[in-house]
Protein backbone atom coordinates (compact mmCIF):
# COMPACT_ATOMS: atom_id res chain seq x y z
CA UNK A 1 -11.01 11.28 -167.79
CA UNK A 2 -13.73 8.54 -167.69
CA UNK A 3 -11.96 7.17 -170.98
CA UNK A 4 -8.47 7.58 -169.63
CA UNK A 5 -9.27 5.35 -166.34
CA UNK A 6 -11.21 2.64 -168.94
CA UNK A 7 -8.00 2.46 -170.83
CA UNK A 8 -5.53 2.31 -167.82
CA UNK A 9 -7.69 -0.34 -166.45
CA UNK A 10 -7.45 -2.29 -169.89
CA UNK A 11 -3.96 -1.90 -169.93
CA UNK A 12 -3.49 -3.20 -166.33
CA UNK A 13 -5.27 -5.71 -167.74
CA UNK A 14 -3.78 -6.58 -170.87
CA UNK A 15 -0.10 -5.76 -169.05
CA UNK A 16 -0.64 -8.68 -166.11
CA UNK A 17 -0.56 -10.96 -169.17
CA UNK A 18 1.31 -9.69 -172.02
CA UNK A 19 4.71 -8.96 -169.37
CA UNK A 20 4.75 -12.91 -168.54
CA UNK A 21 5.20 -14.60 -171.67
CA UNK A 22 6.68 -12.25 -173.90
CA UNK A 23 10.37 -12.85 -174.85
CA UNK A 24 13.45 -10.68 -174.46
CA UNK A 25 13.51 -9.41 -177.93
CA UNK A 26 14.79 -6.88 -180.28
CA UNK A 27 13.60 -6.16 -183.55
CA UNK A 28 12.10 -9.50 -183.83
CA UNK A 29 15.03 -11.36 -182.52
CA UNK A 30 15.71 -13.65 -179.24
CA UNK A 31 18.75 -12.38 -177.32
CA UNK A 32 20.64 -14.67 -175.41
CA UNK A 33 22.11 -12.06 -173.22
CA UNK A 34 20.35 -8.79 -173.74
CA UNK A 35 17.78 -7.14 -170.71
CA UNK A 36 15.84 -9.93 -168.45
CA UNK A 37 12.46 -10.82 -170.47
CA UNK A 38 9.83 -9.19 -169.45
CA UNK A 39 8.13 -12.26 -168.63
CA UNK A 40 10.57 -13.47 -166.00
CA UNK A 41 10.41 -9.76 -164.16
CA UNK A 42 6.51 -9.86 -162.95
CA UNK A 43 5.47 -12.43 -160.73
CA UNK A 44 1.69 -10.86 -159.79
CA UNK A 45 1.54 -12.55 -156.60
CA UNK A 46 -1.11 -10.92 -154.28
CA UNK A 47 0.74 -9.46 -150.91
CA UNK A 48 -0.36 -6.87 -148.27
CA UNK A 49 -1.96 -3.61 -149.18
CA UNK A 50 1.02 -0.81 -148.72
CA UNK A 51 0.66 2.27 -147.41
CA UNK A 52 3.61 4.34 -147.19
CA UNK A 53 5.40 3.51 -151.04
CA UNK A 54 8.62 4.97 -151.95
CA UNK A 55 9.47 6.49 -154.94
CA UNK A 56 13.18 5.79 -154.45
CA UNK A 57 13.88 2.40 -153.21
CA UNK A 58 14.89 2.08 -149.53
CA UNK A 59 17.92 -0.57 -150.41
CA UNK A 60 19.20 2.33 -152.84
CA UNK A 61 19.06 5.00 -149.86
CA UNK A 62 20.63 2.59 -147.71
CA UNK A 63 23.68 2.85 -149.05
CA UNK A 64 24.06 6.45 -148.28
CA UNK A 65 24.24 5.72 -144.33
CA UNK A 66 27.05 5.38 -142.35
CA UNK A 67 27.36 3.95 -138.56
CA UNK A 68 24.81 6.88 -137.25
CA UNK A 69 21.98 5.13 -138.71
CA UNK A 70 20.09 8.17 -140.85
CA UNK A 71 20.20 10.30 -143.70
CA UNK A 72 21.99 13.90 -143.59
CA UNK A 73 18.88 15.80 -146.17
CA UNK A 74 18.54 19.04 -146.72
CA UNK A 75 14.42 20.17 -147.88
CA UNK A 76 14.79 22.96 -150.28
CA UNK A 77 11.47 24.05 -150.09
CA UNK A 78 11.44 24.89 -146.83
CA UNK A 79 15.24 25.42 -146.52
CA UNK A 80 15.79 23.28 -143.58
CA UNK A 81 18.22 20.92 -142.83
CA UNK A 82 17.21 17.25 -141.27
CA UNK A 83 18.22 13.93 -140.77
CA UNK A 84 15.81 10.94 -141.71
CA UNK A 85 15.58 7.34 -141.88
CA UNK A 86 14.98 5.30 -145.05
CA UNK A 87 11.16 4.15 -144.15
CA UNK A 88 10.71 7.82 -144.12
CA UNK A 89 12.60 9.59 -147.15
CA UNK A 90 11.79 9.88 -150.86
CA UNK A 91 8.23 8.33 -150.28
CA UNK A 92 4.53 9.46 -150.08
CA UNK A 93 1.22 7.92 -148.70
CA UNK A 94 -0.82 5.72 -151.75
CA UNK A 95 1.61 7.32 -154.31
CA UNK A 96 1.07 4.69 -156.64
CA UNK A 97 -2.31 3.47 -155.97
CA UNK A 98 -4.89 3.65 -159.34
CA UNK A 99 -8.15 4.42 -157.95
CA UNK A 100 -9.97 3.59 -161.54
CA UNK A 101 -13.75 3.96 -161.11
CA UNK A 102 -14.66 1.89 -157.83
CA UNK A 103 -11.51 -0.16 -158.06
CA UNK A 104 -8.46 0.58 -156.23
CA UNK A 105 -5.34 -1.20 -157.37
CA UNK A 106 -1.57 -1.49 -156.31
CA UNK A 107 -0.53 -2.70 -158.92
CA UNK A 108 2.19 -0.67 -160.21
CA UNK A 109 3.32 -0.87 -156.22
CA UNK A 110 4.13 -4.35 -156.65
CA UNK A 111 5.66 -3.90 -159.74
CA UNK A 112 8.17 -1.75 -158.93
CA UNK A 113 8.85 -4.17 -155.95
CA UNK A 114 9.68 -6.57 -157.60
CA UNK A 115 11.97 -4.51 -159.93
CA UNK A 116 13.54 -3.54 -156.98
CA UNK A 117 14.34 -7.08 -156.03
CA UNK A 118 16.32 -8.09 -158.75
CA UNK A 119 18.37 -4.55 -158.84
CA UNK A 120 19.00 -4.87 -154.90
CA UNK A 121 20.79 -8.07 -155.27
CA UNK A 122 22.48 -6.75 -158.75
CA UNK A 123 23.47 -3.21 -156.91
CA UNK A 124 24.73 -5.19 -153.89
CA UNK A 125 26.76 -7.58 -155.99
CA UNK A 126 28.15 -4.80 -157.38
CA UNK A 127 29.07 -3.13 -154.41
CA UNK A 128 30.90 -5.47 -152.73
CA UNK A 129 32.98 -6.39 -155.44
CA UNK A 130 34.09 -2.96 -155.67
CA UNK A 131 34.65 -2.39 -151.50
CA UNK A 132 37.11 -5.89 -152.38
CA UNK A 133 38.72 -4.37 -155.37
CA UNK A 134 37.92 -7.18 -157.23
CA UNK A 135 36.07 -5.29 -159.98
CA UNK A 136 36.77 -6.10 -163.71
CA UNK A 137 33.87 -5.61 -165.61
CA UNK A 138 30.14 -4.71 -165.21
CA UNK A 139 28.07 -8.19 -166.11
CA UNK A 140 25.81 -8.22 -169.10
CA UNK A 141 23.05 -9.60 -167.21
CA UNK A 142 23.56 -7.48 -164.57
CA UNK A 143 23.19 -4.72 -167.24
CA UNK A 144 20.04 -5.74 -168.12
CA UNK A 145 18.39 -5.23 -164.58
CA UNK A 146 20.14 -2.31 -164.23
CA UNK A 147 18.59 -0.67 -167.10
CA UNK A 148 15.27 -1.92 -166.62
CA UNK A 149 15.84 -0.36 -162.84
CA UNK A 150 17.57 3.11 -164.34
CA UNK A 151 14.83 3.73 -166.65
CA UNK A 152 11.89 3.11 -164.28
CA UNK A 153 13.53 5.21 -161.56
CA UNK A 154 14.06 8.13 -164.00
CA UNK A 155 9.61 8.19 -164.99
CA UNK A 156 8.60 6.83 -161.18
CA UNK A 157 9.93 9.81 -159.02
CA UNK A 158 7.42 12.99 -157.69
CA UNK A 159 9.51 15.29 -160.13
CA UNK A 160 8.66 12.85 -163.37
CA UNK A 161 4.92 13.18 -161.58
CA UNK A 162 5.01 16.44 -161.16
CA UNK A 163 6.41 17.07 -164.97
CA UNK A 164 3.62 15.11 -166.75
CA UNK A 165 0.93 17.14 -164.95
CA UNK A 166 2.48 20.06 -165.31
CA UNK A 167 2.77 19.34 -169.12
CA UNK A 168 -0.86 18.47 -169.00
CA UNK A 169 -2.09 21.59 -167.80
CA UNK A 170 0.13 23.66 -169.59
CA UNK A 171 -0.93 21.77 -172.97
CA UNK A 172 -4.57 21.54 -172.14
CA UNK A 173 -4.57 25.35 -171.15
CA UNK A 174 -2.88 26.70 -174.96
CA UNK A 175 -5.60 24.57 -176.39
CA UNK A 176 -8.14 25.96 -174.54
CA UNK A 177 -6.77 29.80 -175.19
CA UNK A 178 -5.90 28.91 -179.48
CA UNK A 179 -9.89 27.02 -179.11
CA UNK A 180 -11.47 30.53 -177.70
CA UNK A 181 -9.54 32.89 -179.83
CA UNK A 182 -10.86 31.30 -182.72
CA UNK A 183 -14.45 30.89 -181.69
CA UNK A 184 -13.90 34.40 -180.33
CA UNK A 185 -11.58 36.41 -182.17
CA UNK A 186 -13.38 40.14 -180.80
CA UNK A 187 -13.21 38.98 -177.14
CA UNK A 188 -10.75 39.64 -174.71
CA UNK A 189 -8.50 36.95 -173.64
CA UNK A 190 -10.06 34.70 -171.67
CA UNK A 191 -8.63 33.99 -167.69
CA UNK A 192 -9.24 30.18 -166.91
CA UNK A 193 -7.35 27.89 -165.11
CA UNK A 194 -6.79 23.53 -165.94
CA UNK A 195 -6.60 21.32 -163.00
CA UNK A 196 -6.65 18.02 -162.27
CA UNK A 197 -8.32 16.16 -159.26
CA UNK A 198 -5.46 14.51 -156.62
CA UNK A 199 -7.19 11.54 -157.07
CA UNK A 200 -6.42 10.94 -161.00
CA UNK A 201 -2.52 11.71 -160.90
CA UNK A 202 -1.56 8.45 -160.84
CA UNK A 203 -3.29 7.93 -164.08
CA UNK A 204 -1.85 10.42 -165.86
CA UNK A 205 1.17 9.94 -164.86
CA UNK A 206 1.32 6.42 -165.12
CA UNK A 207 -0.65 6.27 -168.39
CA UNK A 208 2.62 5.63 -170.51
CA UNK A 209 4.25 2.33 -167.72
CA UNK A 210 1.16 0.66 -168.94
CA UNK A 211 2.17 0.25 -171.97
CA UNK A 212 4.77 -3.33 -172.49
CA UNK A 213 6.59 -1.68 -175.29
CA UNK A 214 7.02 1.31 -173.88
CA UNK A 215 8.83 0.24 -170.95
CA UNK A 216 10.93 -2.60 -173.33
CA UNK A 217 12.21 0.61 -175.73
CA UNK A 218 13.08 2.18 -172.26
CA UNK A 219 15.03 0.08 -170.86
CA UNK A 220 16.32 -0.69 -174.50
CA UNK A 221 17.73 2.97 -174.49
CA UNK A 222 19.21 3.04 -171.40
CA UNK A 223 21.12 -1.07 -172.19
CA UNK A 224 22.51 0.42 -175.26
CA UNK A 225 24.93 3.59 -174.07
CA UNK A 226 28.32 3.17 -172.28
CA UNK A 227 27.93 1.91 -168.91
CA UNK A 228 30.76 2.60 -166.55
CA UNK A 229 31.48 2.68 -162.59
CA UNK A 230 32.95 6.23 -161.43
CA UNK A 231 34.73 5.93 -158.79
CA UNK A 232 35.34 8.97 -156.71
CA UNK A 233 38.71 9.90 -155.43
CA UNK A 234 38.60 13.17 -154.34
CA UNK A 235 37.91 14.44 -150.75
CA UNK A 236 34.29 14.94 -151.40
CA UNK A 237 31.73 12.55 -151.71
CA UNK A 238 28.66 12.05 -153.79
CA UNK A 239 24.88 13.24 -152.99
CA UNK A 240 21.58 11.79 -153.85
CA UNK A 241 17.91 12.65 -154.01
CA UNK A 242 14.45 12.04 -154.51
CA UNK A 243 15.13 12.10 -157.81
CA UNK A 244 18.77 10.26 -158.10
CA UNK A 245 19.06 9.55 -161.96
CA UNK A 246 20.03 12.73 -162.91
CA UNK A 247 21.23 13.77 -166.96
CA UNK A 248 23.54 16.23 -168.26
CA UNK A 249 25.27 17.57 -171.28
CA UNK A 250 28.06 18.99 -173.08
CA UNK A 251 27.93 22.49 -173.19
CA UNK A 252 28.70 22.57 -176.80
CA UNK A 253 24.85 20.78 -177.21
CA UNK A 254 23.05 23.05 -175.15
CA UNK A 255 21.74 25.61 -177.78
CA UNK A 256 18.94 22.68 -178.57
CA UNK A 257 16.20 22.94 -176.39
CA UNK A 258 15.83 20.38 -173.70
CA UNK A 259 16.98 16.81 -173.81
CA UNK A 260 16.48 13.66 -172.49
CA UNK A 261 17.54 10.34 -171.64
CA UNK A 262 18.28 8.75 -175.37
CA UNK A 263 19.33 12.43 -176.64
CA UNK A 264 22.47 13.24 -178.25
CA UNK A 265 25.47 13.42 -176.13
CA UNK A 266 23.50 12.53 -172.94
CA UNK A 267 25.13 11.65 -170.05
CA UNK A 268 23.72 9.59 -167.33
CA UNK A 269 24.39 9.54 -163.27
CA UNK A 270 23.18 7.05 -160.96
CA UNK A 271 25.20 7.46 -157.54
CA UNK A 272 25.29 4.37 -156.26
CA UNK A 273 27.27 5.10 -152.74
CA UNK A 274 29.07 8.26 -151.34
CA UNK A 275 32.28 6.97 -153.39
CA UNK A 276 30.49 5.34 -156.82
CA UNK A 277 28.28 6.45 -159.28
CA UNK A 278 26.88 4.96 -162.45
CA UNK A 279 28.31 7.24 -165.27
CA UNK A 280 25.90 5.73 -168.38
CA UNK A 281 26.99 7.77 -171.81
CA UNK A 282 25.32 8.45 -175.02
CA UNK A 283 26.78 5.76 -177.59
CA UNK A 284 27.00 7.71 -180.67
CA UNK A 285 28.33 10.81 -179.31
CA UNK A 286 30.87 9.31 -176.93
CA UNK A 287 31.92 6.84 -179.51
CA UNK A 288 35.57 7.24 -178.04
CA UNK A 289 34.43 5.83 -175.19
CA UNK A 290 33.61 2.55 -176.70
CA UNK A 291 37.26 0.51 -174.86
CA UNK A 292 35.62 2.03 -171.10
CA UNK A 293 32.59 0.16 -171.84
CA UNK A 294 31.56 -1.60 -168.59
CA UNK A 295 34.60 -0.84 -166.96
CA UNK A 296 36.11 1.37 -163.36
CA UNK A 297 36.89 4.59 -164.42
CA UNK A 298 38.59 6.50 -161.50
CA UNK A 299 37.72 10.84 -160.97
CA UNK A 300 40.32 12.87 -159.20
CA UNK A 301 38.37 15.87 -160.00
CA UNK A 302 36.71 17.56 -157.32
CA UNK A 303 34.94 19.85 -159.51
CA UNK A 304 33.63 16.61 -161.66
CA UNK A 305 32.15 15.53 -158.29
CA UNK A 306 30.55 19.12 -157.38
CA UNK A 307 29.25 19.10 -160.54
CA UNK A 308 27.35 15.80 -160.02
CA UNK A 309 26.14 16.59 -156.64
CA UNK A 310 24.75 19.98 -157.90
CA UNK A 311 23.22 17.90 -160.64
CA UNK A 312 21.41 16.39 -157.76
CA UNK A 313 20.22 19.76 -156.28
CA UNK A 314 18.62 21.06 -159.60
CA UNK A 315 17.02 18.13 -160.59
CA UNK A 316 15.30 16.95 -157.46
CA UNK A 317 11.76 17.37 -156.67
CA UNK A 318 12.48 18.51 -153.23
CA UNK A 319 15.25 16.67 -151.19
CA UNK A 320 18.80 16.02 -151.14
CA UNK A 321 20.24 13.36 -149.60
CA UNK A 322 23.94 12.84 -148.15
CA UNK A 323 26.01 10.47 -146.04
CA UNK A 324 27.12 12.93 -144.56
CA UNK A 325 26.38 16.23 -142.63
CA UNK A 326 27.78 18.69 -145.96
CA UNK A 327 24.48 19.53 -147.74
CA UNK A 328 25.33 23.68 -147.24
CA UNK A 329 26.47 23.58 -151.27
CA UNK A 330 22.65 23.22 -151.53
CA UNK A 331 21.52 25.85 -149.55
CA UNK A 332 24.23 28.13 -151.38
CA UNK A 333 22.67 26.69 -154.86
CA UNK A 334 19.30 26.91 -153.73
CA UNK A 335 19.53 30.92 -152.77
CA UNK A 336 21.41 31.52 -155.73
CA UNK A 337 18.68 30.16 -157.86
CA UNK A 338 15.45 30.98 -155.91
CA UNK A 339 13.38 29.04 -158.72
CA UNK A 340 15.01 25.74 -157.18
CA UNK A 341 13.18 26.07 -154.02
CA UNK A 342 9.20 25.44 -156.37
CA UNK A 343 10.23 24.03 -159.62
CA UNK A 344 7.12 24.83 -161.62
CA UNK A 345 8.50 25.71 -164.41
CA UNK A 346 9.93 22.82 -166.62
CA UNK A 347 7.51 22.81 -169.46
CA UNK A 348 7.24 25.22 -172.30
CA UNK A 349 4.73 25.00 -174.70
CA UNK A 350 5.58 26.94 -178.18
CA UNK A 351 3.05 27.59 -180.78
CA UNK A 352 4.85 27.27 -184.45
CA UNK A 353 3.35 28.97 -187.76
CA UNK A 354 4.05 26.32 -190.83
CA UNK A 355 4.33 27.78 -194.28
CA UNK A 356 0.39 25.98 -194.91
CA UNK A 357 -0.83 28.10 -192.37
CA UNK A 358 -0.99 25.00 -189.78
CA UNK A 359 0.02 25.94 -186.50
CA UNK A 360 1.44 23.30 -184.24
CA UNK A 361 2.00 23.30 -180.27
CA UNK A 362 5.57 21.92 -179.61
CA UNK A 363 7.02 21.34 -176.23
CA UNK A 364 9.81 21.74 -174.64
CA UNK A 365 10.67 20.17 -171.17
CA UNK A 366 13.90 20.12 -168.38
């Protein structure tokens, strides 16, 4: 751990510099109109210390209220229904501070502040020119922010938290059984349990944003696929959550094992009000798709809307969020599939016998 908070702190480091000057590039090339450069997204002005930091923006969860003021959630760990304002919801004391050795920093705080900034004004944009009707076609620039945003929101949320240290543990502990039942191969198995102190979450789980190129191949995945604007038509409306970038599949792809956000065939939600929704699609699969590229696509299909709100339900960390008071689907969905409630079980870790004898440890993750 004492080497992981060294590196982080290099990295914070060696990140304040490196995301000012460097270009928008791809594969050695300038683009004229590909993602924001890095350089022009960070300004690392000093500001207040925050306390309460939200893991989903509160200009995103603003758009989900109506006249009343507040937030129609429903907790599924506790199975209780509440209402909430946006200074409250989807956000956790010090969630991003990096307490690395006797420095405290807020760094990635202000980062994601300032990402916030420039996909407020893009989402707003955006919004009103759809409540006019004067919507042609999504703006490339605008597509830029809106990745950069998309792809940050998917690894900044407690469930991406919770994921990485679950993976942790999970990996650390078949280590530490294959490591004992080779140094002991007469002894019983071994009962020990891998934890990791409160205090060093943040570093594990923010090991990876650290890293410049990282977060440019990110956003880089999520620029390339379709984008498109759903717009809902039915008599239902769409849900968010703690967790509002939500991914699914084609059935017909489901026999691999887990997928994520550049896999084959992915498709990509971001609700962006009760009646719109981000609908991003994977490129190479949805080929066909290629004339809808940054343009209104319009769902009649109430059971195309259920099945995006249920999205919402199974990947959240904990809450569901509605503009209005019809959050009972997820109590329905949520005793139906008990495991909803504690989602601790997202990460599989598979030992694999190669023809050399080598065993390897892969892993598989929801």
């Amino acid at each position: 751990m004492k080497y992981l908070e060294a590196r982080i702190l290099k990295n914070v480091c060696t990140f304040q510099s490196t995301i000012q000057t460097r270009p928008s590039e791809r594969n050695g090339k300038l683009l004229k109109n590909g993602p924001r450069p890095l350089g022009t997204v960070l300004s690392m002005k000093t500001r207040r210390s925050v306390k309460r930091q939200h893991y989903v923006p509160q200009f995103y969860l603003q758009n989900f209220i109506k006249a009343h003021g507040y937030l129609f959630g429903y907790d599924k760990q506790n199975n209780q229904m509440f209402c909430s304002d946006t200074e409250s919801a989807a956000s956790l004391k010090y969630f991003y501070d990096l307490q690395v050795g006797p420095k405290r920093t807020q760094f990635i705080e202000k980062f994601f502040s300032t990402i916030e900034g420039f996909a407020a004004s893009d989402i707003t944009q955006l919004a009103d020119v759809l409540q006019s009707n004067a919507f042609s076609v999504l703006p490339t620039r605008s597509r830029g922010d809106l990745a950069m945003f998309i792809a940050l929101q998917y690894i900044r949320t407690l469930r991406a938290r919770q994921g990485v240290l679950e993976m942790v543990k999970k990996f650390a502990h078949r280590l530490g059984e294959i490591h004992l039942r080779l140094k002991f191969p007469d002894s019983p198995d071994p009962k020990f349990e891998i934890d990791v102190p409160q205090d060093k979450e943040a570093l594990l789980h923010f090991k990876s944003l650290l890293e410049p190129s990282f977060i440019r191949e990110l956003q880089w995945i999520v620029y390339n696929h379709i984008w498109t604007v759903l717009r809902n038509e039915t008599n239902g409306t769409f849900c968010t959550s703690d967790h509002p970038v939500v991914l699914d599949r084609l059935a017909s792809l489901e026999e691999d094992q887990g997928y994520g956000i550049a896999s084959k065939g992915v498709i990509v939600y971001l609700p962006l009000s009760p009646i719109y929704s981000l609908m991003l699609l994977e490129r190479r699969f949805f080929a066909n798709f290629e004339p809808a590229d940054g343009k209104l696509l319009v769902t009649r299909d109430l059971n195309k809307v259920d099945k995006m709100n249920l999205l919402q339900v199974q990947q959240s960390a904990r809450h569901v969020f509605s503009a209005e008071d019809n959050l009972q689907f997820a109590v329905t969905v949520c005793d139906t599939h008990p495991e909803l409630r504690h989602p601790s079980n997202r990460v599989q870790i598979e030992e694999v016998a190669l023809s050399d004898d080598t065993t390897i440890l892969r892993i598989h993750q929801e």
